[in-house]
N, C-alpha and C. Protein backbone atom coordinates (compact mmCIF):
# COMPACT_ATOMS: atom_id res chain seq x y z
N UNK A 1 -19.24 -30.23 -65.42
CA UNK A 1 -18.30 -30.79 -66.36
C UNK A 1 -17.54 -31.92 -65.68
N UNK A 2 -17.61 -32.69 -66.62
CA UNK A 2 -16.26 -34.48 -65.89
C UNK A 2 -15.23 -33.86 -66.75
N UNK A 3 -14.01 -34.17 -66.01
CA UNK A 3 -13.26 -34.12 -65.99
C UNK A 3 -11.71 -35.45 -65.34
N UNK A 4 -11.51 -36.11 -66.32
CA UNK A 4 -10.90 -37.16 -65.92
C UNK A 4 -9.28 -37.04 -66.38
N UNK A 5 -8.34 -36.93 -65.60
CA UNK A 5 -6.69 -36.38 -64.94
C UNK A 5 -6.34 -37.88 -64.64
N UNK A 6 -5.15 -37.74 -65.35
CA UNK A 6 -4.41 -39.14 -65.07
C UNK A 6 -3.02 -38.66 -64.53
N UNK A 7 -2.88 -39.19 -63.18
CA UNK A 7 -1.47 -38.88 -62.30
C UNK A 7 -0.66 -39.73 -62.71
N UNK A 8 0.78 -38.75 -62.43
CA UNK A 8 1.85 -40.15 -62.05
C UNK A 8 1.55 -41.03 -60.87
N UNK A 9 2.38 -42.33 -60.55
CA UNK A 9 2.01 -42.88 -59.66
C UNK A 9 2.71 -41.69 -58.23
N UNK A 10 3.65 -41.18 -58.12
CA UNK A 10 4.44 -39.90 -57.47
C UNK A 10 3.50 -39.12 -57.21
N UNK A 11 2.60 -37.95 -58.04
CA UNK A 11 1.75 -37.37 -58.11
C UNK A 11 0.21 -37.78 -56.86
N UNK A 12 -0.16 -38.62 -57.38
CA UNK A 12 -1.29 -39.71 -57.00
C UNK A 12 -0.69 -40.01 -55.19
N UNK A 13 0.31 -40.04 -55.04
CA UNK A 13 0.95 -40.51 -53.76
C UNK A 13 1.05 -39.60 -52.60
N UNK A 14 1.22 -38.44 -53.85
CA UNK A 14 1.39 -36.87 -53.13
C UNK A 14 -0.13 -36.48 -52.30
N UNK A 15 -0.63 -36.78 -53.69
CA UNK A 15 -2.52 -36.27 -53.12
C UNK A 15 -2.91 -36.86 -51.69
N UNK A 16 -2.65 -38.15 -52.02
CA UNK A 16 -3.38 -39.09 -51.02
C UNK A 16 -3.31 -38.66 -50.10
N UNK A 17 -1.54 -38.58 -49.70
CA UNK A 17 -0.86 -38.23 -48.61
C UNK A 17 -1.63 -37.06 -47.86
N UNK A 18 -1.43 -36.30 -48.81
CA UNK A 18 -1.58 -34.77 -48.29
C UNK A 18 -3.21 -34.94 -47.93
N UNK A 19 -3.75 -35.30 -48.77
CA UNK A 19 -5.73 -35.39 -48.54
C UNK A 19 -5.72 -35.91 -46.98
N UNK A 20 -4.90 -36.81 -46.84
CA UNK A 20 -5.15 -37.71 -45.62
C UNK A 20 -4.77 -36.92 -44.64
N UNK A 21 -3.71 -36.33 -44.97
CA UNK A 21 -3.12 -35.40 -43.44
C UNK A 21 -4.10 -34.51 -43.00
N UNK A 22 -5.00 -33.72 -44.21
CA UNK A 22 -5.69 -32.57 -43.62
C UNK A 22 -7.20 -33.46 -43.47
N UNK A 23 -7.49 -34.82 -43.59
CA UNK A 23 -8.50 -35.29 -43.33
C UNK A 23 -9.60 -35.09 -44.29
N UNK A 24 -9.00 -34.87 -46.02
CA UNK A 24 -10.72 -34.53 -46.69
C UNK A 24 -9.95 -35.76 -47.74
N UNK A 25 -10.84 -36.00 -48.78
CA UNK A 25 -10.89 -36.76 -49.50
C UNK A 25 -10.19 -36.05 -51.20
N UNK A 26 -9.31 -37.08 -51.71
CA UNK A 26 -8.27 -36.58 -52.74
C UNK A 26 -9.17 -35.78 -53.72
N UNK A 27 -10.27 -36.30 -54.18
CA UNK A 27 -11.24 -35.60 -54.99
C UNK A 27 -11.55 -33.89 -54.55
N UNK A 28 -11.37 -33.49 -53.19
CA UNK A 28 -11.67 -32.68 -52.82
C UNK A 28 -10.30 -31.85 -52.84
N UNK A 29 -9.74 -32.22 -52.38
CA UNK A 29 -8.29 -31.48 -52.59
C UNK A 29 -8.28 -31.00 -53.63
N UNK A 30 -8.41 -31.74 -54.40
CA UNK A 30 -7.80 -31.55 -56.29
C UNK A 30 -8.92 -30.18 -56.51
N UNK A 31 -9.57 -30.16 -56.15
CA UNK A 31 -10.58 -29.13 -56.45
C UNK A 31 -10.37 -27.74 -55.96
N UNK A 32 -10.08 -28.21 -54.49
CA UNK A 32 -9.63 -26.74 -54.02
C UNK A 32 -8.04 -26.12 -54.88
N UNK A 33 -7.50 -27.15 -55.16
CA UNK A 33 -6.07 -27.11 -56.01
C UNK A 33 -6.26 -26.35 -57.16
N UNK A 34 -7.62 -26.76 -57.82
CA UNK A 34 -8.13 -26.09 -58.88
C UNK A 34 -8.13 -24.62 -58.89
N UNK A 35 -8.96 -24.58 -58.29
CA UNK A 35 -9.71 -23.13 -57.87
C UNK A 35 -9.02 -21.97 -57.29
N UNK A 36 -7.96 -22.64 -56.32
CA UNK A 36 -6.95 -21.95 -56.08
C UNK A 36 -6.00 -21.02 -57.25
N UNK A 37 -5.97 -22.18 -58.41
CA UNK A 37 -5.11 -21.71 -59.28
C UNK A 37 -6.27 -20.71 -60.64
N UNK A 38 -7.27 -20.82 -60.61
CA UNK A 38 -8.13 -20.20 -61.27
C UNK A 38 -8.96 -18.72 -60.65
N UNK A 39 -8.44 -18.87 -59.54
CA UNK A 39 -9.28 -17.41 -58.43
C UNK A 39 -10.28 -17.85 -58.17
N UNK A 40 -10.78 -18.82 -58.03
CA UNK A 40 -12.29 -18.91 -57.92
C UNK A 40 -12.57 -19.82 -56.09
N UNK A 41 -13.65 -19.14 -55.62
CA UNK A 41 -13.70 -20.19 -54.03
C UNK A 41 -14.70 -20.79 -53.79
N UNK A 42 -14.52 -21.73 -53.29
CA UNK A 42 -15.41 -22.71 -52.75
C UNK A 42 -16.08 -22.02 -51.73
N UNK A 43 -17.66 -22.26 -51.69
CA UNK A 43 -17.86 -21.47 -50.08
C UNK A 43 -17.77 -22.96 -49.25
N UNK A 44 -17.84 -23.36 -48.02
CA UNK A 44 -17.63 -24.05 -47.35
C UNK A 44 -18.66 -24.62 -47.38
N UNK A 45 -19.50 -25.90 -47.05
CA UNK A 45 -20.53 -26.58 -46.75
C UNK A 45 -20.65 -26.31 -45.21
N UNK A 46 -19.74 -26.06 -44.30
CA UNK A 46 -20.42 -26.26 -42.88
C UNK A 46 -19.70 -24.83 -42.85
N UNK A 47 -20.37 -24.33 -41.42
CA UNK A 47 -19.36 -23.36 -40.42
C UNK A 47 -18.06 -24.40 -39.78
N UNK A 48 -17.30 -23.30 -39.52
CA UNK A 48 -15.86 -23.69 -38.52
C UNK A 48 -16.53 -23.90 -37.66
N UNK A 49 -15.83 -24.92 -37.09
CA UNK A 49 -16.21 -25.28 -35.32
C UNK A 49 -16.40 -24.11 -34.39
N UNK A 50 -15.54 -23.07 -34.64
CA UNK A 50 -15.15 -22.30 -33.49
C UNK A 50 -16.43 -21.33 -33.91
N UNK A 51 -17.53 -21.05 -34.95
CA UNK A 51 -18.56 -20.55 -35.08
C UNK A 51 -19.68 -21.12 -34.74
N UNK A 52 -19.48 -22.72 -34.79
CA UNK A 52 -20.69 -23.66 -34.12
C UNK A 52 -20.90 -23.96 -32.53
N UNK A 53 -19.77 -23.60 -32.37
CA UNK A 53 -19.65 -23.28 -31.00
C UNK A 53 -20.27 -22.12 -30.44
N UNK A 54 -19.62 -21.13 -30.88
CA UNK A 54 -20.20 -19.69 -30.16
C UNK A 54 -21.65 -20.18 -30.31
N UNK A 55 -22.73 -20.45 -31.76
CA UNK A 55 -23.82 -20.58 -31.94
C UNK A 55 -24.08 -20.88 -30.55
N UNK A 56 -23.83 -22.45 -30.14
CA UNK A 56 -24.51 -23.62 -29.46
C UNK A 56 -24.56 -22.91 -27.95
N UNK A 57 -23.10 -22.19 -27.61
CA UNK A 57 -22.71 -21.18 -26.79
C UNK A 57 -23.82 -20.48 -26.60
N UNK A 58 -24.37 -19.77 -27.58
CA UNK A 58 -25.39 -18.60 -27.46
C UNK A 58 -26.90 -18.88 -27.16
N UNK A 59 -26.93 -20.27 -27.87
CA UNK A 59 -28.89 -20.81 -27.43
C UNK A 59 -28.47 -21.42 -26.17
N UNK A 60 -27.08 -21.84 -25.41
CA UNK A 60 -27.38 -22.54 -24.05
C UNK A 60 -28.20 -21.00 -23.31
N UNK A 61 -26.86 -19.47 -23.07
CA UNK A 61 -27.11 -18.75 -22.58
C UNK A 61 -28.60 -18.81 -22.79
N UNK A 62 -29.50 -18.38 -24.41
CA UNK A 62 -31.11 -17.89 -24.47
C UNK A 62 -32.01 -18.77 -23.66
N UNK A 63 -31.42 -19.81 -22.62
CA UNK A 63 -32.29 -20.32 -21.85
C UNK A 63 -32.07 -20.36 -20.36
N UNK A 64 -33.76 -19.89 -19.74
CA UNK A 64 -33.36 -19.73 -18.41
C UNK A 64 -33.45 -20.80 -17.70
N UNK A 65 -32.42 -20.68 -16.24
CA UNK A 65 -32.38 -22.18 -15.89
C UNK A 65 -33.94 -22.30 -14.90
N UNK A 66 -34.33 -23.53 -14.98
CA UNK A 66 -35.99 -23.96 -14.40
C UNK A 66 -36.09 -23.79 -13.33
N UNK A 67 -34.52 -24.18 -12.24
CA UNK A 67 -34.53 -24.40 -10.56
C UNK A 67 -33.46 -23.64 -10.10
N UNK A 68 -33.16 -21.72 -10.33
CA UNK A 68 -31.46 -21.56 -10.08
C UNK A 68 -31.42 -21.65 -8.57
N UNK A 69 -32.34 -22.13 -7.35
CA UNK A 69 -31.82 -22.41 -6.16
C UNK A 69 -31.63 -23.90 -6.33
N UNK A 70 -31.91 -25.26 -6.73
CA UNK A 70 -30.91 -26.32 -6.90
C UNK A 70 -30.17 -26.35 -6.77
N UNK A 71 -29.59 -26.68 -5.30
CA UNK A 71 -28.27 -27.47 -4.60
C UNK A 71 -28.21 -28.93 -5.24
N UNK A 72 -27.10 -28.74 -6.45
CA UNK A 72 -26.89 -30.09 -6.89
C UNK A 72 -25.37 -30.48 -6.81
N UNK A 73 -24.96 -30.31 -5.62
CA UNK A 73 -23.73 -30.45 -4.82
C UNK A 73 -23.43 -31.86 -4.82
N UNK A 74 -21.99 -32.17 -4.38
CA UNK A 74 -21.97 -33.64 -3.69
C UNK A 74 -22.34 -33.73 -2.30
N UNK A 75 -22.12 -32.76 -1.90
CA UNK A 75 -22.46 -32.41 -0.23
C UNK A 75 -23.91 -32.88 0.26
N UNK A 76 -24.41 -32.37 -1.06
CA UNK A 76 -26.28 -32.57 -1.26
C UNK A 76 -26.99 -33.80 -1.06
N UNK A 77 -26.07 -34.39 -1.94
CA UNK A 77 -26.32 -35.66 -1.99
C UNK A 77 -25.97 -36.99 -1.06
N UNK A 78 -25.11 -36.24 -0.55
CA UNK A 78 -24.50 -37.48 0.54
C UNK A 78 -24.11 -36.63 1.86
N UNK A 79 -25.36 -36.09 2.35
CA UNK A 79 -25.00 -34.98 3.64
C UNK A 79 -24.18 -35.82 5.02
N UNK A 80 -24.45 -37.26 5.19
CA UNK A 80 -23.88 -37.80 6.25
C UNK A 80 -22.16 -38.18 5.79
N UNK A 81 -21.70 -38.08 4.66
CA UNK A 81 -20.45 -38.62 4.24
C UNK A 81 -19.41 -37.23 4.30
N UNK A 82 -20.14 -35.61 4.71
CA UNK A 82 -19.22 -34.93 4.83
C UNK A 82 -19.39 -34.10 6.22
């Protein structure tokens, strides 16, 4: 469904503002604004960071390292400078 809302210029000033502070776009706000007031939720399009993390977290661990005796020191590399 379209749906076309005509703000005050006050109103309209409010959105922006606020859209901008939390970084999403006024169209999107207004929606969650919606839904909020109707019970209804948005599921999210992405995971939270702090879940994409653990992920990325979890496939580094599922891999084993190729060389774990690799001395990749500075010492290693420049044995006459220490």
């Amino acid at each position: 469904m379209n749906l076309t809302l005509t703000l005050s210029p006050d109103t309209e000033a409010k959105l922006n503002e606020r859209a901008k502070a939390l970084g999403k776009a006024p169209e999107a706000l207004a929606l969650e604004a919606i839904d909020e007031q109707f019970g209804t939720e948005r599921k999210p399009t992405t995971l939270p960071v702090s879940e994409r993390l653990k992920q990325f977290h979890d496939w580094v661990a599922s891999h084993r390292s190729r060389n774990p005796t690799l001395d990749d020191s500075r010492e290693s590399f420049y044995p006459d400078r220490w």
